[in-house]
Protein backbone atom coordinates (compact mmCIF):
# COMPACT_ATOMS: atom_id res chain seq x y z
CA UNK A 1 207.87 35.24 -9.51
CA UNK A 2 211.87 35.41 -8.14
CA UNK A 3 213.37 38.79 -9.55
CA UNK A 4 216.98 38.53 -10.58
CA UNK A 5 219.62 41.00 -11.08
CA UNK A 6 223.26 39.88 -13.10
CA UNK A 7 226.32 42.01 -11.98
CA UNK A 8 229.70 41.68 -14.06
CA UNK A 9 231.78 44.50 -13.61
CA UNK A 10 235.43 45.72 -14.36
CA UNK A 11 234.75 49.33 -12.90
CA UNK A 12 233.48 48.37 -9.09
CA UNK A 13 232.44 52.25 -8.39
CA UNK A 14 228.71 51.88 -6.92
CA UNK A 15 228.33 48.44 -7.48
CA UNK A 16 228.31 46.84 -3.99
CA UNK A 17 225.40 49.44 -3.00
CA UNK A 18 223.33 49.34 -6.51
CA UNK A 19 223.61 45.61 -5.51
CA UNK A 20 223.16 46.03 -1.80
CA UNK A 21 220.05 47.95 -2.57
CA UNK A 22 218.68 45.93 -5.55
CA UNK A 23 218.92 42.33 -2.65
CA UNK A 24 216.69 44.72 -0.32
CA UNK A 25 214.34 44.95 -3.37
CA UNK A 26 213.79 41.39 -3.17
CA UNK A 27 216.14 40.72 -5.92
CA UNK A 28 218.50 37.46 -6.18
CA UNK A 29 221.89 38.85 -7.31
CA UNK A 30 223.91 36.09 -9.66
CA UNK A 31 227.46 37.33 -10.27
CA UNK A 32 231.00 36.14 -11.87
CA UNK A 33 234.29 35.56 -10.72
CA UNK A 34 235.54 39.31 -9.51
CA UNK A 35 232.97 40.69 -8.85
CA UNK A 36 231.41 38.10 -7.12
CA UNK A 37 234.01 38.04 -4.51
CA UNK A 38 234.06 42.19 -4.25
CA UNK A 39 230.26 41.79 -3.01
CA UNK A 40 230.37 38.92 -1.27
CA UNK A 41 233.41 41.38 1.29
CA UNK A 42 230.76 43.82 0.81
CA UNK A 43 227.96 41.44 2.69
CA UNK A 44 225.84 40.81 -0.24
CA UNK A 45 224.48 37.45 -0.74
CA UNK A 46 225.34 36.27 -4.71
CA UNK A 47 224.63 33.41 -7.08
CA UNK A 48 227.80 32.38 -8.79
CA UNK A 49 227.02 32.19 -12.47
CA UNK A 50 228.31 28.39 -12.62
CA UNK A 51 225.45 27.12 -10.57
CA UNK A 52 222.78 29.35 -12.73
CA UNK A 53 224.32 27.51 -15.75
CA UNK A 54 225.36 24.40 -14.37
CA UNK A 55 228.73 25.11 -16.14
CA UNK A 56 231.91 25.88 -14.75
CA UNK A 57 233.84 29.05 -15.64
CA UNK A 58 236.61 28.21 -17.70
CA UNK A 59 239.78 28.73 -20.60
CA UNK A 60 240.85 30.79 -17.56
CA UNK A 61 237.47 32.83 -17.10
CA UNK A 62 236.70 33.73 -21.09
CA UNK A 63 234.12 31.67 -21.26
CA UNK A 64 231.22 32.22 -17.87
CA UNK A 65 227.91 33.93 -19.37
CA UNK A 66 227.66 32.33 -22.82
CA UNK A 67 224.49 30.10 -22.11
CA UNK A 68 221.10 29.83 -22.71
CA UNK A 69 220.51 29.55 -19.23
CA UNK A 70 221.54 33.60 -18.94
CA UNK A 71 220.71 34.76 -22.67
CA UNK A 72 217.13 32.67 -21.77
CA UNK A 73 216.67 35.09 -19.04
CA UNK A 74 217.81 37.90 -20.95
CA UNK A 75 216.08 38.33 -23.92
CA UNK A 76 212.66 36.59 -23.23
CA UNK A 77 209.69 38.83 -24.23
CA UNK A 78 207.39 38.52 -20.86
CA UNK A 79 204.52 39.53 -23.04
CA UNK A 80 205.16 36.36 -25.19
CA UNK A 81 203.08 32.94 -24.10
CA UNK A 82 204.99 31.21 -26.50
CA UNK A 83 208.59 32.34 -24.94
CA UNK A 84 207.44 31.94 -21.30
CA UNK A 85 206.43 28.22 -22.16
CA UNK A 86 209.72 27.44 -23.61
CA UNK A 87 211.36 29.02 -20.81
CA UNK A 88 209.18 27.11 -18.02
CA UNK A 89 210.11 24.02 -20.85
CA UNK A 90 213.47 24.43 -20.83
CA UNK A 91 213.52 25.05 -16.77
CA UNK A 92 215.03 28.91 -17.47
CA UNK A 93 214.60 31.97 -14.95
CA UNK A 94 214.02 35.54 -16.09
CA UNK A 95 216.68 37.61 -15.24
CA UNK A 96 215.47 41.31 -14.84
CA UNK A 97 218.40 43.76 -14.05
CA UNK A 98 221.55 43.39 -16.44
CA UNK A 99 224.66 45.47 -14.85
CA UNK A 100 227.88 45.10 -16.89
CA UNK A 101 230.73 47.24 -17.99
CA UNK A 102 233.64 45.63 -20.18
CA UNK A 103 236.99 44.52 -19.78
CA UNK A 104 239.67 47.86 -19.44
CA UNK A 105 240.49 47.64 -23.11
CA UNK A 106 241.09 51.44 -24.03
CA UNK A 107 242.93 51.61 -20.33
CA UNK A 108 244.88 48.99 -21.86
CA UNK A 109 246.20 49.94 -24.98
CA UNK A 110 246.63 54.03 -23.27
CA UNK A 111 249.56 52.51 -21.22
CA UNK A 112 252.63 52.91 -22.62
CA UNK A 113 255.09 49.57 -23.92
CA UNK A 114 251.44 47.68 -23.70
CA UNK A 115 251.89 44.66 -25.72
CA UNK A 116 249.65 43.01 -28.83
CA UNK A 117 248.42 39.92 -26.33
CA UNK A 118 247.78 42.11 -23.25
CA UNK A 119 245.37 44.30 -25.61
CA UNK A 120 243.82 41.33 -27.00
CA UNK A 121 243.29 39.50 -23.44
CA UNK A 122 241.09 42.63 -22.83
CA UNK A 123 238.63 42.04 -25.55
CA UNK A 124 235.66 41.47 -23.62
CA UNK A 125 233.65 38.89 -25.59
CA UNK A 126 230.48 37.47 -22.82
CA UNK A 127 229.92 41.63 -21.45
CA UNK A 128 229.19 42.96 -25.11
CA UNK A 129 226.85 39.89 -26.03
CA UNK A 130 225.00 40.35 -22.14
CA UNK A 131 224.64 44.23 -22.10
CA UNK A 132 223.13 43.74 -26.31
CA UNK A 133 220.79 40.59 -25.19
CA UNK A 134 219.72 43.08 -22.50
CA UNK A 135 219.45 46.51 -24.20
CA UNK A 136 217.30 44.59 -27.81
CA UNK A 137 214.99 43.43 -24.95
CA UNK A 138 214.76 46.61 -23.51
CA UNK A 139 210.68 46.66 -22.58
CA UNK A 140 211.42 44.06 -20.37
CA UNK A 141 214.79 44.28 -18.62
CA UNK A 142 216.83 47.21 -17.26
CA UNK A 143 220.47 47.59 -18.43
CA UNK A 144 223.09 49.94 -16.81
CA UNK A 145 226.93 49.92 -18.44
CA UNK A 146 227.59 53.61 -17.07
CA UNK A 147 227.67 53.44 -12.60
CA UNK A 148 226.52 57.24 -13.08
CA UNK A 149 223.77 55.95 -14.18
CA UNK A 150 222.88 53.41 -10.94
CA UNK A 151 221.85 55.53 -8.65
CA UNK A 152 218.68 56.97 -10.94
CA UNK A 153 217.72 53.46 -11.59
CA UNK A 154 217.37 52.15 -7.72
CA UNK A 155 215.47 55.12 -6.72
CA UNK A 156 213.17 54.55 -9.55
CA UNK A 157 213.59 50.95 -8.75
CA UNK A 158 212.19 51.69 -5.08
CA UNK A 159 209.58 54.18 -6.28
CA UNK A 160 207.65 51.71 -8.16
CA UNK A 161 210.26 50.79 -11.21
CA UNK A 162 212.18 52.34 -14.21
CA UNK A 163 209.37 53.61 -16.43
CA UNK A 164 209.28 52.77 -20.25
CA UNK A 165 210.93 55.72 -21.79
CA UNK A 166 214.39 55.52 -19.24
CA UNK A 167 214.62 51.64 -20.01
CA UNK A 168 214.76 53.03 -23.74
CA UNK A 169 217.16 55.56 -23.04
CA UNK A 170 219.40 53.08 -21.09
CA UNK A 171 219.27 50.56 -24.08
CA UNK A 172 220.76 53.64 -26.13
CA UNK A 173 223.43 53.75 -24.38
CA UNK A 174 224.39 50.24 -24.81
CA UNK A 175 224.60 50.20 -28.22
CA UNK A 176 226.43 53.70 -28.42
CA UNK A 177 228.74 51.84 -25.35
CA UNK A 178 229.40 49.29 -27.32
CA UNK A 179 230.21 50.97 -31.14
CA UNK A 180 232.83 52.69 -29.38
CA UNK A 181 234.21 49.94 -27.88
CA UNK A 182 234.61 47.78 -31.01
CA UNK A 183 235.83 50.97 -32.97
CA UNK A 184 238.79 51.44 -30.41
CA UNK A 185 239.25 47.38 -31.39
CA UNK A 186 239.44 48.05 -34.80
CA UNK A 187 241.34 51.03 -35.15
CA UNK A 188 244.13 49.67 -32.61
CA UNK A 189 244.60 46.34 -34.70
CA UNK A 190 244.35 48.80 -37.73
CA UNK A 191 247.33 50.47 -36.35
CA UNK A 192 249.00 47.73 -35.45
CA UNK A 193 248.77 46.41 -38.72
CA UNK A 194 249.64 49.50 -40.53
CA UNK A 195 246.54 49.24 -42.56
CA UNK A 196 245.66 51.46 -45.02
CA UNK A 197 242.49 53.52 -45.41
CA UNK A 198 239.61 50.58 -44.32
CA UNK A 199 236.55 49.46 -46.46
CA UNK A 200 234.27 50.74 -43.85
CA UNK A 201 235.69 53.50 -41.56
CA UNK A 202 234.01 54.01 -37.96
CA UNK A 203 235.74 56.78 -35.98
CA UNK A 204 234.96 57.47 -32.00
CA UNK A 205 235.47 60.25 -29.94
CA UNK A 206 234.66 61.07 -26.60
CA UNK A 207 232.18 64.29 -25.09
CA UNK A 208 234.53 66.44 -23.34
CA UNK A 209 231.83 69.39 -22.94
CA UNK A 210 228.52 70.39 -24.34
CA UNK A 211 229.32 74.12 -25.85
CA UNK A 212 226.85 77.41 -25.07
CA UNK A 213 226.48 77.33 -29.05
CA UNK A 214 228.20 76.70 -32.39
CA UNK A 215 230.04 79.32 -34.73
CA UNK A 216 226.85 81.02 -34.22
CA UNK A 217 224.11 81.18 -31.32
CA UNK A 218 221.63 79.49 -33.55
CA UNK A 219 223.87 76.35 -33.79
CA UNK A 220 224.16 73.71 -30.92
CA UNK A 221 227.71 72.34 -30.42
CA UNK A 222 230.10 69.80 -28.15
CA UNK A 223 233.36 69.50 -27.99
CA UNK A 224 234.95 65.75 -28.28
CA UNK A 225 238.11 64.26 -27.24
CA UNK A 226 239.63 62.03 -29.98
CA UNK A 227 241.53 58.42 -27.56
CA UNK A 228 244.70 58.48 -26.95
CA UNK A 229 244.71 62.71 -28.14
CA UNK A 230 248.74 62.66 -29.15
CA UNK A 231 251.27 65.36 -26.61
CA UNK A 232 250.12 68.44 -27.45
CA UNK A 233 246.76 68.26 -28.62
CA UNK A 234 244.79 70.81 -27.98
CA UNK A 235 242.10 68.57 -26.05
CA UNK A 236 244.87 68.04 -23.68
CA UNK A 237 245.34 71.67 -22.21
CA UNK A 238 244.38 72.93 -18.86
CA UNK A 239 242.16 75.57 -18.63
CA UNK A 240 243.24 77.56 -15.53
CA UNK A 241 241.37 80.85 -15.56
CA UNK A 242 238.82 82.83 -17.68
CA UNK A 243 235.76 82.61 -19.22
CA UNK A 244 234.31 78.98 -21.02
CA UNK A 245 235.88 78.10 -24.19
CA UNK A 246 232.97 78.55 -26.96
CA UNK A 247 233.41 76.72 -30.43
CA UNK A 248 235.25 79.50 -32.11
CA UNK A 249 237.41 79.61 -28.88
CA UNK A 250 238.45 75.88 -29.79
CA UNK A 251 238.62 75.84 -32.98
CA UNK A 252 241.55 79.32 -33.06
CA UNK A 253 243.12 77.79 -30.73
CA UNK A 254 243.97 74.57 -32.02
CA UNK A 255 245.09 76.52 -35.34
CA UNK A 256 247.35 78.32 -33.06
CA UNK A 257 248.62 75.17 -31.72
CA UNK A 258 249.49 73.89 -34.93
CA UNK A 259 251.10 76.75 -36.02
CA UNK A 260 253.40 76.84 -33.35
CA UNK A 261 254.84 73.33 -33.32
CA UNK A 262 256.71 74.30 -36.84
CA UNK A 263 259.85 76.01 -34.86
CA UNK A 264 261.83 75.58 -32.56
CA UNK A 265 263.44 78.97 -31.62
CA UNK A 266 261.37 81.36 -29.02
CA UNK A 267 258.33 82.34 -30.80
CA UNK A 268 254.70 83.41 -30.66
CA UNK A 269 252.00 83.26 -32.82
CA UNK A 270 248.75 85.06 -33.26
CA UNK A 271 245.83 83.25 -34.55
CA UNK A 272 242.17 85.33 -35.36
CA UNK A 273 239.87 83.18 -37.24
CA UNK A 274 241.08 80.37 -37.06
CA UNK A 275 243.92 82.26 -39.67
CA UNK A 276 247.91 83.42 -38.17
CA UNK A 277 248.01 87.24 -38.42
CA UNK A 278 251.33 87.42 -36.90
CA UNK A 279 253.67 85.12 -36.12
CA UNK A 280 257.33 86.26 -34.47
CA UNK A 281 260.54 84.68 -33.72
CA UNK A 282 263.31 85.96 -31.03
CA UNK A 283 266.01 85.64 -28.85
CA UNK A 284 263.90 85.80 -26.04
CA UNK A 285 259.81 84.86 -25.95
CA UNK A 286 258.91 88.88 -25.52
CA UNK A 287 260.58 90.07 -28.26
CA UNK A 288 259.04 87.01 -30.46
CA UNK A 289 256.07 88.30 -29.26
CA UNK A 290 256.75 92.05 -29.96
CA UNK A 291 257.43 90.93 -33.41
CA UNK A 292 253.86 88.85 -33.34
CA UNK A 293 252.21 92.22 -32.35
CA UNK A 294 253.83 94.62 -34.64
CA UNK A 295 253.29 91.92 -37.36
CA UNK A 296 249.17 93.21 -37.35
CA UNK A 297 248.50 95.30 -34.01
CA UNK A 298 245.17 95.77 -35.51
CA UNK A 299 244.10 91.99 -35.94
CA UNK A 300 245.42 90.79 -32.48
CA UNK A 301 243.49 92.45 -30.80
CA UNK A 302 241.10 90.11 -29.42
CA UNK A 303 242.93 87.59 -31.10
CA UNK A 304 244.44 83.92 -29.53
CA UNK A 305 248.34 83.86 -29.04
CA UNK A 306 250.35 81.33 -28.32
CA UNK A 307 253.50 80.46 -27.16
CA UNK A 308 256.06 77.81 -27.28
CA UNK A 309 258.01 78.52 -23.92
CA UNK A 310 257.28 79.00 -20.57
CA UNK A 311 255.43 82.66 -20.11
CA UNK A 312 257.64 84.65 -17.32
CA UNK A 313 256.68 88.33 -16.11
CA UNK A 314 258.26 90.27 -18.82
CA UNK A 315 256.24 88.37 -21.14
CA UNK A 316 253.25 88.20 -19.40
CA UNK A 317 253.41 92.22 -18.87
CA UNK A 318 253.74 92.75 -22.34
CA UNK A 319 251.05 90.45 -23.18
CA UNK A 320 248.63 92.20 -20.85
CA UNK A 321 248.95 95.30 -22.98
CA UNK A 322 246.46 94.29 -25.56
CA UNK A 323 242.97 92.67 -24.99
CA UNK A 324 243.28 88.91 -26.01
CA UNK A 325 240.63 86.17 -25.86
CA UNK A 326 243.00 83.18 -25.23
CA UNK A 327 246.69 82.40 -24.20
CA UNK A 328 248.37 78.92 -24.71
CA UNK A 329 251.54 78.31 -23.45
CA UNK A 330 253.40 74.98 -22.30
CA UNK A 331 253.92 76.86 -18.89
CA UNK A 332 253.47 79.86 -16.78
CA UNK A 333 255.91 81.67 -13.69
CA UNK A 334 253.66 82.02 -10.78
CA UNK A 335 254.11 85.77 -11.41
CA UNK A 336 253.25 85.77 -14.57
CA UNK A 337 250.25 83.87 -14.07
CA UNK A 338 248.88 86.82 -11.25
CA UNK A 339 249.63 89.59 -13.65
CA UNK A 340 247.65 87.46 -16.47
CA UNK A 341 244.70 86.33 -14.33
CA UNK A 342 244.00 90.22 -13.63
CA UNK A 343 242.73 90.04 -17.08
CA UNK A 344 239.18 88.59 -16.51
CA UNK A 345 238.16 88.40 -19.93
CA UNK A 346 241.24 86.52 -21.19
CA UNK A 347 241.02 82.34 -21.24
CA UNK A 348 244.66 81.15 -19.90
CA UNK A 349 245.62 77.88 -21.37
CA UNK A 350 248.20 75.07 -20.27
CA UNK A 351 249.36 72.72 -22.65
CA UNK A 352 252.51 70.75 -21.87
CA UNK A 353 253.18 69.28 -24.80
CA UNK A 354 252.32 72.38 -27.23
CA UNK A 355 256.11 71.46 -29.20
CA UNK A 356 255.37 68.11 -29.67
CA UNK A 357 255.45 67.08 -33.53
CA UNK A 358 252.35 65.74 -34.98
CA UNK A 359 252.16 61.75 -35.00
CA UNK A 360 253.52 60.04 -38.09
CA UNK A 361 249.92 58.51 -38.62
CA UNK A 362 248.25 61.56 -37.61
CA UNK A 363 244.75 61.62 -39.86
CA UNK A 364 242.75 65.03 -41.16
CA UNK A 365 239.22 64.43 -41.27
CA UNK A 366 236.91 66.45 -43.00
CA UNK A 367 233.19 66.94 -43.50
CA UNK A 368 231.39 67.20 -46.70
CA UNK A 369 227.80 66.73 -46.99
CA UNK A 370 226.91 63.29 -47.07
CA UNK A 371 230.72 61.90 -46.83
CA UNK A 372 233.63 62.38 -45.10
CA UNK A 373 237.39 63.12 -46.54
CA UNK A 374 240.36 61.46 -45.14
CA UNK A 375 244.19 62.51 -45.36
CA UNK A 376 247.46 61.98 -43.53
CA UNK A 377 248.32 64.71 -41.92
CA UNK A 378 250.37 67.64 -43.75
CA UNK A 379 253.70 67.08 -42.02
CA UNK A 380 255.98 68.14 -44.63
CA UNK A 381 258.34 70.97 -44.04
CA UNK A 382 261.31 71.32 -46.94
CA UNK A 383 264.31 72.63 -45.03
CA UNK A 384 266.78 74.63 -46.53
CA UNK A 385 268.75 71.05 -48.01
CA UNK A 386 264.99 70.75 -50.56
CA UNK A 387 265.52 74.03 -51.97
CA UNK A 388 265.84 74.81 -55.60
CA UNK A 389 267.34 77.82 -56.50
CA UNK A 390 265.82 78.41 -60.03
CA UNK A 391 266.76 82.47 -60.63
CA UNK A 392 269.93 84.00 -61.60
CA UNK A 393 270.55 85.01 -58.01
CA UNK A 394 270.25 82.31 -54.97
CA UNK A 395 269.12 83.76 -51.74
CA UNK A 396 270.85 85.39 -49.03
CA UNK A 397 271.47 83.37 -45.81
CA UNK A 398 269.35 85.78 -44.19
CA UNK A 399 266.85 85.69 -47.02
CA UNK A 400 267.09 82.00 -46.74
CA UNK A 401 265.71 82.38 -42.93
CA UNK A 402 262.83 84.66 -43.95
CA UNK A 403 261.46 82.54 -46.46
CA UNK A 404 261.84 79.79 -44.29
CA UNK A 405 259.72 81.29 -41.53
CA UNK A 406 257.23 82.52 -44.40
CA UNK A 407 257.19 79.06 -46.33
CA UNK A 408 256.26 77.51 -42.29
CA UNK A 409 253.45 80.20 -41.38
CA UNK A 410 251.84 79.82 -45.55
CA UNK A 411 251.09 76.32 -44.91
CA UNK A 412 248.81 77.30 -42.34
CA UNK A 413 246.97 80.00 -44.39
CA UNK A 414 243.45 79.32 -45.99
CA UNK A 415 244.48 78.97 -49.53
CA UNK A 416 245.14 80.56 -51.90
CA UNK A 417 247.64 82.23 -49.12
CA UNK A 418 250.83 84.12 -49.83
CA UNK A 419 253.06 85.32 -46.98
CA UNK A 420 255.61 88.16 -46.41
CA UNK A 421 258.16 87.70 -43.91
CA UNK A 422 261.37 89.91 -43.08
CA UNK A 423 264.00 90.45 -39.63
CA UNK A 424 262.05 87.22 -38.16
CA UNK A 425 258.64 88.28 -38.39
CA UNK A 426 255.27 87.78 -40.53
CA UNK A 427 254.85 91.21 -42.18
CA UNK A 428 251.95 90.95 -44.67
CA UNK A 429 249.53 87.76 -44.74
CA UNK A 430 246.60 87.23 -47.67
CA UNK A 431 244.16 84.42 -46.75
CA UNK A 432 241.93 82.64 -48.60
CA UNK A 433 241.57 84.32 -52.01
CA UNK A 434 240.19 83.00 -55.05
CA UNK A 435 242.99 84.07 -56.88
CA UNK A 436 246.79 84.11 -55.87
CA UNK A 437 247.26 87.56 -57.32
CA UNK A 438 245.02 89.20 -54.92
CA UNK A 439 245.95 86.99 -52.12
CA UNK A 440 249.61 88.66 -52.55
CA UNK A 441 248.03 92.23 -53.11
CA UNK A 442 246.13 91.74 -49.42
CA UNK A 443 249.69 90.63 -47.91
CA UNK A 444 251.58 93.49 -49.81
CA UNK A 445 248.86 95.77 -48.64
CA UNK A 446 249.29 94.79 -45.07
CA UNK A 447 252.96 95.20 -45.22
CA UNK A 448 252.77 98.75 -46.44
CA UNK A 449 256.61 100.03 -46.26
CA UNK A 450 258.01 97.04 -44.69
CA UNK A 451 257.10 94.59 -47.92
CA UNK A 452 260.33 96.31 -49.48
CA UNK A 453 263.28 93.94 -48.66
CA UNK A 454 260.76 91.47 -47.04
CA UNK A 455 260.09 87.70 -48.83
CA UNK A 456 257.36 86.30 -50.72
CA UNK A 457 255.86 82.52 -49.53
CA UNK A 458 252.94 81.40 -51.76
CA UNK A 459 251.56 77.97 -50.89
CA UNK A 460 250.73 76.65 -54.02
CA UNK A 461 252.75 77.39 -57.85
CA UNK A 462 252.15 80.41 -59.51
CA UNK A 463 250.08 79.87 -62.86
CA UNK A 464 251.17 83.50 -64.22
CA UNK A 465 253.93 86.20 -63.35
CA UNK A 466 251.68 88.59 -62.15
CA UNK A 467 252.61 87.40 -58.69
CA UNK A 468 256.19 88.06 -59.02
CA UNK A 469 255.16 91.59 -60.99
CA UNK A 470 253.43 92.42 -57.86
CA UNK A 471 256.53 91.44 -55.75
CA UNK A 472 259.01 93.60 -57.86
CA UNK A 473 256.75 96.19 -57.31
CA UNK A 474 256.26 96.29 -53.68
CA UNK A 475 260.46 95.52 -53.00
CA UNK A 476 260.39 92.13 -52.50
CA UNK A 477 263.38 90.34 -52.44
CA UNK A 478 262.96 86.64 -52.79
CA UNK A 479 260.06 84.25 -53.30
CA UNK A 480 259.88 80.87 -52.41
CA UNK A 481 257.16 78.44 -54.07
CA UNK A 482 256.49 74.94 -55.18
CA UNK A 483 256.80 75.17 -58.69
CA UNK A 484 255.24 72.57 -60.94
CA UNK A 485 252.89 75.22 -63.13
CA UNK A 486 253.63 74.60 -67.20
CA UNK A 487 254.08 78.65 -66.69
CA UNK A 488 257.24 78.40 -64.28
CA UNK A 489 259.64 79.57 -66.66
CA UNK A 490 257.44 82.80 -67.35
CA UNK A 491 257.97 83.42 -63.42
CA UNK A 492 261.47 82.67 -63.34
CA UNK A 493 262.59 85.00 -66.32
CA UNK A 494 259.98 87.95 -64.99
CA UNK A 495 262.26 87.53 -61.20
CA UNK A 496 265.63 87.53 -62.88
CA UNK A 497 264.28 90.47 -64.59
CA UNK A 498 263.38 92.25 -61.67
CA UNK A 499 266.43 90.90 -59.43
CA UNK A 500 264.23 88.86 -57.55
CA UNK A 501 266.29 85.21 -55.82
CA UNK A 502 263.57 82.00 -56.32
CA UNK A 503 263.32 78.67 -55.10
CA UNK A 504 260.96 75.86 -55.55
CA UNK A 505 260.47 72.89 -52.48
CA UNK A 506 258.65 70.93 -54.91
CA UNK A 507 255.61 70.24 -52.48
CA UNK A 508 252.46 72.38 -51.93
CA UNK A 509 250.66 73.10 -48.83
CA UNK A 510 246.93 73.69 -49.99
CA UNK A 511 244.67 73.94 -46.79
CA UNK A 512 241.09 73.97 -47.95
């Protein structure tokens, strides 16, 4: 019985030897338009698709493979007298060997000014329906969308065929080949739409690396890269010397990266657990990050720190002082670089576009059991115009900058979070509490002396005064917040009591 092999291909890595190799097999290779001519230069004998069918290609090549002459040969079950009668009926060849991979359409739509038709011309409508016909009848034919895969197939091919188990896992990957490309369909016309949250929501990412282990070594991990990761993602940075990134690695990292695109003066921010510990600003990067150091010398260390100008020496020396697992920066000085890569331990990370804002449609995703939450990103950031003085006293101009850099680094703390800030620097930071009032007694704590004449950012309204008690207490000077509780007026009168300056922005930041 004649052995056939179909090859449709946009990608034409490998396929002029898979099909080279597959004719020496004894195989008759049957071919479309392209591809067709790329092995035919190549010396391999081919079967246009048009005489298989008895149908010419045509509306300007979208419609070649849709015919039972193909799908016949496709998905036949060999083991089936009744479908091998209607195929010897109906004068239809088996076709053994399906290798397809589909029109450029995420190329497409990644190049930039790319317009609605040009992404729509690069639906691929016939390669989806072949690579499916092929993969349901898996048993029976092999299918190969991926060329790394070709090579494993012909020398299985030449030792005697693809055994049971690989056709299976080959079929696999069709299907999984195929949900992502209809998912990048969907959510580009989504987007070009400006659709709303979907009925049914089917997200796609691609592997960047398997990871040694998760949060901890009894959890397996990978690391995937979201298409068309926006400037600045942290799937976008160059890893240029250290150690592997593990899961924790990642995941402080891209908190750091966050954090950092909120200003736009020199400054560096320090990241442990995924939570800031100190973030500075300066004239000059090393003094932001002197100011990132002194902030918490004890929780740097080891920590990730990043950085939102180019690293020269005198930053890079004063950097190497304290152990770090992982610097990000948008650049590096060739010197600094050698006096950081002395530092074997420490992962060096280049990303570009580190200041880039997040996108406008930029979604949070997270997991719950069983479900999945969705959110627009949390862009907001209420500039010194959204302020609402509510005390007796207004703030300072330089209070005014404090609690601006404090009201910034809260709405990256694990709520509840309150933040002390003073002289351009973090100075006190209380994560994650269950209750606000000893979230601000961890940040007052970790001030020590330097909470007096510092500020007070708390990321959601305070339900009671004892927040603003506590402030008094410690020297605080002003408190910014978002207001809102039924209480607020029990705040306000307990700070113009104590001389404390108070302003709402009238949003929250909650970061669960």
């Amino acid at each position: 019985m004649k052995k056939r092999a179909l090859f449709s291909v946009s990608d034409k890595t490998g396929v002029c030897g898979f099909a080279r190799r597959a004719a020496a097999l004894g195989y008759e290779i049957i071919s479309t338009g392209g591809t067709q001519k790329t092995l035919e230069e190549a010396g391999v004998p081919v079967v246009n698709v048009s005489e298989v069918t008895g149908f010419p290609e045509c509306l300007d090549g979208r419609l070649k493979t849709l015919h039972p002459a193909i799908h016949g040969g496709i998905l036949a079950v060999r083991g089936s007298r009744d479908h091998m009668a209607q195929m010897e009926l109906l004068n239809i060849e088996l076709i053994d060997i399906v290798v397809i991979n589909l029109y450029p359409f995420k190329q497409t739509i990644l190049r930039e000014g790319v317009r609605l038709d040009e992404a729509i011309e690069n639906i691929d409508i016939g390669g989806p329906a072949l690579i499916r016909s092929a993969a349901k009848n898996w048993p029976d034919v092999v299918v190969a969308v991926d060329p790394s895969d070709y090579e494993g197939i012909l020398e299985q091919l030449e030792n005697g065929g693809v055994p049971r188990e690989r056709r299976f896992e080959l079929a696999r990957k069709v299907f999984e080949h195929t949900a992502h490309y209809d998912a990048l369909i969907a959510d580009y016309l989504r987007r070009q739409t400006g659709a709303g949250y979907p009925e049914t929501l089917t997200v796609t990412y691609e592997k960047v690396q398997d990871l040694r282990y998760g949060e901890n070594p009894h959890q397996t991990a990978a690391f995937y890269r979201e298409v068309g990761s926006p400037q600045g993602s942290l799937v976008r940075a160059e890893h240029l010397h250290g150690k592997e990134m593990s899961f924790c690695n990642i995941n402080d990292a891209a908190a750091a990266a966050a954090l950092i695109k909120e200003f736009d003066c020199p400054c560096v921010v320090a990241v442990k657990h995924a939570t800031p510990c100190g973030v500075g600003l300066g004239g000059t990067l090393t003094e932001a990050y002197r100011k990132a150091y002194d902030a918490d010398p004890v929780s740097i260390y080891g920590g990730i720190v990043a950085l939102n100008r180019v690293c020269e020496a005198d930053t890079a020396e004063a950097l190497s002082e304290t152990p770090l697992d992982i610097i990000l920066a948008p650049g590096y000085t060739d010197e600094a670089l050698e006096l950081l890569t002395c530092k074997k331990n420490t992962r060096i990370l280049l990303l570009e576009g580190i200041c880039e804002p997040v996108p406008e449609d930029a979604l949070d995703f997270k997991k719950v059991s069983g479900g999945l939450l969705v959110q627009s990103a949390d862009r907001a950031a209420s500039g010194p115009a959204a302020l609402k003085a509510v005390t007796k006293r207004e703030p300072a101009p330089e209070e005014l900058d404090a609690l601006g850099l404090a009201w910034c680094v809260c709405k990256h703390v694990k709520s509840n979070a309150i933040v002390l800030a003073r002289d351009g620097m973090t100075v006190g930071i209380g994560p994650g509490q269950t209750n606000r009032v000893t979230a601000a007694e961890i940040a007052i704590r970790y001030a020590g002396g330097r909470a007096r004449g510092s500020v007070m950012a708390s990321d959601a309204f305070f339900p009671f005064p004892d927040c603003v008690e506590a402030a008094g207490k410690a020297g605080i000077t002003a408190i910014i917040q978002p207001g809102g509780s039924i209480r607020d007026q029990a705040s306000v009168e307990a700070a113009d009591r104590l001389g404390i300056a108070m302003v709402f922005t009238g949003e929250r930041h909650f970061k669960h």
